[in-house]
C-alpha atoms as a PDB file:
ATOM      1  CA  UNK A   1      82.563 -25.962  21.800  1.00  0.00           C
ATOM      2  CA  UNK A   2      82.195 -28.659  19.810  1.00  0.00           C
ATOM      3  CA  UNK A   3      81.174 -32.792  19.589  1.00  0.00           C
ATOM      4  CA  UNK A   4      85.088 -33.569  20.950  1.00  0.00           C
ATOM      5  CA  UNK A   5      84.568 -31.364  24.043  1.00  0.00           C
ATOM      6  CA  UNK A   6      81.027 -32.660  24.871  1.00  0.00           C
ATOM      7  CA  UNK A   7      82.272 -35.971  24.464  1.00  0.00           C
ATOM      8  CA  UNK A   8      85.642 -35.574  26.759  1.00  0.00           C
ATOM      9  CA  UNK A   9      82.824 -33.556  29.339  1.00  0.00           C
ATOM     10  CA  UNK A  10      80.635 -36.284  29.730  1.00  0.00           C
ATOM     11  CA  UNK A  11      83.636 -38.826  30.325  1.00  0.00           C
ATOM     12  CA  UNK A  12      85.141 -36.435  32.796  1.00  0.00           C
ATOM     13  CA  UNK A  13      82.401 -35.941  35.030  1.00  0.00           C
ATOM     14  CA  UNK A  14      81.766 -39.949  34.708  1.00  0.00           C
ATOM     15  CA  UNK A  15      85.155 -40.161  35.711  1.00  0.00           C
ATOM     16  CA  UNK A  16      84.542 -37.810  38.897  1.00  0.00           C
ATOM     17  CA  UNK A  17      80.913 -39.093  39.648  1.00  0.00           C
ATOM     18  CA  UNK A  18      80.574 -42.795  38.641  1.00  0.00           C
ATOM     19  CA  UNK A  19      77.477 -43.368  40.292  1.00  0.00           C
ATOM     20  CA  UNK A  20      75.478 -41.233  37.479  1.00  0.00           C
ATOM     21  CA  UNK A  21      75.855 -44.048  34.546  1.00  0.00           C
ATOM     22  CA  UNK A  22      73.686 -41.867  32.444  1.00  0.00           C
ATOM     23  CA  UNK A  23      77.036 -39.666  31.840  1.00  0.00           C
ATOM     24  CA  UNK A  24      78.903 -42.699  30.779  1.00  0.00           C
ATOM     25  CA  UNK A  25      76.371 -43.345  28.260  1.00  0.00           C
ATOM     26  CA  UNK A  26      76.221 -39.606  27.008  1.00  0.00           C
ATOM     27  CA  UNK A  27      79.833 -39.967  26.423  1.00  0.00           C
ATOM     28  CA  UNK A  28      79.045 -43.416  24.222  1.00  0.00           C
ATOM     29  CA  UNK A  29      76.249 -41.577  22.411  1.00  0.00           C
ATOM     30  CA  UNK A  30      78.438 -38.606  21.781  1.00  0.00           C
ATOM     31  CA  UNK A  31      81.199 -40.561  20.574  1.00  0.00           C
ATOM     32  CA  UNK A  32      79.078 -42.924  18.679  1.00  0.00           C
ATOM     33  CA  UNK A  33      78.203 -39.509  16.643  1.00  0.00           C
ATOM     34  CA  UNK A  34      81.403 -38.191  16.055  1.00  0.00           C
ATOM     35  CA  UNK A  35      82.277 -41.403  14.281  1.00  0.00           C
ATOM     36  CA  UNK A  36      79.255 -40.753  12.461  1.00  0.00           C
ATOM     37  CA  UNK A  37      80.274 -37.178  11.423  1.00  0.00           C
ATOM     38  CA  UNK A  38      83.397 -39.066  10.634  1.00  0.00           C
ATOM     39  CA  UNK A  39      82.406 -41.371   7.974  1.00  0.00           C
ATOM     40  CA  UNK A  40      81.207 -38.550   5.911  1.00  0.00           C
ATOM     41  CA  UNK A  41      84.431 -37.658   4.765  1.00  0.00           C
ATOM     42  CA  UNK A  42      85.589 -41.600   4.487  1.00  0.00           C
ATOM     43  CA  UNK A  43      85.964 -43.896   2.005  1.00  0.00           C
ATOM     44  CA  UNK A  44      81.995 -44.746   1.321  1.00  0.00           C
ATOM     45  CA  UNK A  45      79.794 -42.307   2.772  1.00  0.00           C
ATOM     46  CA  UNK A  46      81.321 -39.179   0.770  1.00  0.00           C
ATOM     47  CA  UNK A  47      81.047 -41.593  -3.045  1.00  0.00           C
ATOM     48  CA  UNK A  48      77.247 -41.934  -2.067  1.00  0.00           C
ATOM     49  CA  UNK A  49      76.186 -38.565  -0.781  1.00  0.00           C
ATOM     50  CA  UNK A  50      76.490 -35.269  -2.354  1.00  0.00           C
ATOM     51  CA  UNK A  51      78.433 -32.845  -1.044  1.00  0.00           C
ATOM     52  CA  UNK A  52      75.661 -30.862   0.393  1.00  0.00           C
ATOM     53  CA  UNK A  53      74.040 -34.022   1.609  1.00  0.00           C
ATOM     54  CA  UNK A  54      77.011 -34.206   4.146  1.00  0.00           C
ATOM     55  CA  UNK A  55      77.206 -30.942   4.990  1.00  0.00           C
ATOM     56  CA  UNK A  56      73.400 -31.233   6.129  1.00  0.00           C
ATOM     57  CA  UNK A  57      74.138 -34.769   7.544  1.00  0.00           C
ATOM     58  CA  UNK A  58      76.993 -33.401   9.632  1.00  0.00           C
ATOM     59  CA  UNK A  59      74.874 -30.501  10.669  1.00  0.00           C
ATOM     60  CA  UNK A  60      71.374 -32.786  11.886  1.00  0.00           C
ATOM     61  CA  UNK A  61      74.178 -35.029  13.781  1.00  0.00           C
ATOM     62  CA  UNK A  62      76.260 -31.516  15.075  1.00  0.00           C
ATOM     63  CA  UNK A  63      73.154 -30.239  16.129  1.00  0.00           C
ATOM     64  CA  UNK A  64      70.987 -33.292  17.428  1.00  0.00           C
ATOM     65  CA  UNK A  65      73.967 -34.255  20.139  1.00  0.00           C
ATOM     66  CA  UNK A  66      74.527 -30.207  20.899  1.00  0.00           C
ATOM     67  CA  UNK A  67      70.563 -30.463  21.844  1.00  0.00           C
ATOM     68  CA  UNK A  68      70.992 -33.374  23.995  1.00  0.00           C
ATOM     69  CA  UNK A  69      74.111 -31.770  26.140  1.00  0.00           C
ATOM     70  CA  UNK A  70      72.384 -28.752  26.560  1.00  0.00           C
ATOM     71  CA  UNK A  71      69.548 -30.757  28.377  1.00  0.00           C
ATOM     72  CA  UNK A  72      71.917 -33.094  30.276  1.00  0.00           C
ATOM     73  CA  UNK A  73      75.037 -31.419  31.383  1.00  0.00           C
ATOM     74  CA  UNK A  74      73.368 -28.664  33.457  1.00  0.00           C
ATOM     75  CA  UNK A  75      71.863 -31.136  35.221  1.00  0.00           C
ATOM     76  CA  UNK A  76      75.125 -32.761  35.980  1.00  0.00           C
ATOM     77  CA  UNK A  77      76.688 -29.663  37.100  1.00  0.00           C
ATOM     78  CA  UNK A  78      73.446 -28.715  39.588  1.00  0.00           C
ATOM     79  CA  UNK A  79      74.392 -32.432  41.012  1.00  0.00           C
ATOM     80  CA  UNK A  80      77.891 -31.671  41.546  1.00  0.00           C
ATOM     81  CA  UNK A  81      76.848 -28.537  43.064  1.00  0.00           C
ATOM     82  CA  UNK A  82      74.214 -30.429  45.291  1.00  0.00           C
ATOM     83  CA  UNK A  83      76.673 -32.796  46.671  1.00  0.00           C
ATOM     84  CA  UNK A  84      79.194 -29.635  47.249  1.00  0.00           C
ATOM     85  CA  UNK A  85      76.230 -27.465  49.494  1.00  0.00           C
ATOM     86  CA  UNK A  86      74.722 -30.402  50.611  1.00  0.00           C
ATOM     87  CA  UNK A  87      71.586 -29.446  49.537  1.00  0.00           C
ATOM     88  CA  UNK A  88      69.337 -30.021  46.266  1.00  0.00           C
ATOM     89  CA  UNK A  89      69.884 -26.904  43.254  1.00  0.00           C
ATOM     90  CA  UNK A  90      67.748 -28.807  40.576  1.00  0.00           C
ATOM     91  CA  UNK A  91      65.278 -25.687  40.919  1.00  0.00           C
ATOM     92  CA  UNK A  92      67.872 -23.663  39.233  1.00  0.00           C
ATOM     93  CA  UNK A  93      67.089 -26.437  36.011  1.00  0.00           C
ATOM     94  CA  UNK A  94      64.389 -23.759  34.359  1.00  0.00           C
ATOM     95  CA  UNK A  95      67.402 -21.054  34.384  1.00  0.00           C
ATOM     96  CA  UNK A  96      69.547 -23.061  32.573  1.00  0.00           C
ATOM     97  CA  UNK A  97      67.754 -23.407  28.912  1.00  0.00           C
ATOM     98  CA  UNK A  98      66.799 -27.065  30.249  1.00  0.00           C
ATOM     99  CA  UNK A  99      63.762 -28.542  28.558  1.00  0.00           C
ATOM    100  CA  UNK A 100      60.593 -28.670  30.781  1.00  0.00           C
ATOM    101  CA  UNK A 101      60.735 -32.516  29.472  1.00  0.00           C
ATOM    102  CA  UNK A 102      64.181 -33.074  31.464  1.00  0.00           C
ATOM    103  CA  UNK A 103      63.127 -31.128  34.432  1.00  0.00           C
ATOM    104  CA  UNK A 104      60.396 -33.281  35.152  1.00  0.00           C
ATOM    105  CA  UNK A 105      62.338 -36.404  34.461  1.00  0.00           C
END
């Protein structure tokens, strides 16, 4: 829905699966930008920029870590669903909006 509930996802299924780091460091990057988005409306950023400046700001860093989640978290959800059937699902990657970069990786 929004940077808060990508965030808390990432940490939750890093919480469930430990093994995959990466989602521990999604949640880091994730939070890392809502702190970002933050400091537009603080004490510095919003006397330097323009108004519009961090509405477009907010929107490159809303969008940029809604981009990255939609390439990650499928993939954590087809490994959770692996481990559940006991068998690989990462075909199912090019029917979930996944880029053909992150299938191959």
């Amino acid at each position: 829905m929004n940077n808060v509930t990508r965030t808390q996802a990432y940490l939750d299924f890093y919480l469930r699966h430990p093994e995959i780091e990466w989602a521990l460091l999604g949640h880091m990057v994730s939070r890392n930008g809502g702190w970002n988005m933050t400091d537009l409306k603080g004490e510095f950023l919003a006397k330097l920029l323009t108004e519009k400046e961090q509405t477009d700001f907010f929107s490159f860093l809303e969008r940029g870590n809604w981009l990255i989640f939609q390439d990650i978290y499928p993939q954590f959800l087809l490994y959770e669903e692996s481990l559940a059937k006991e068998q690989p699902h990462f075909h199912l990657l090019r029917h979930l909006n996944v880029s053909v970069f992150m299938e191959v990786v």
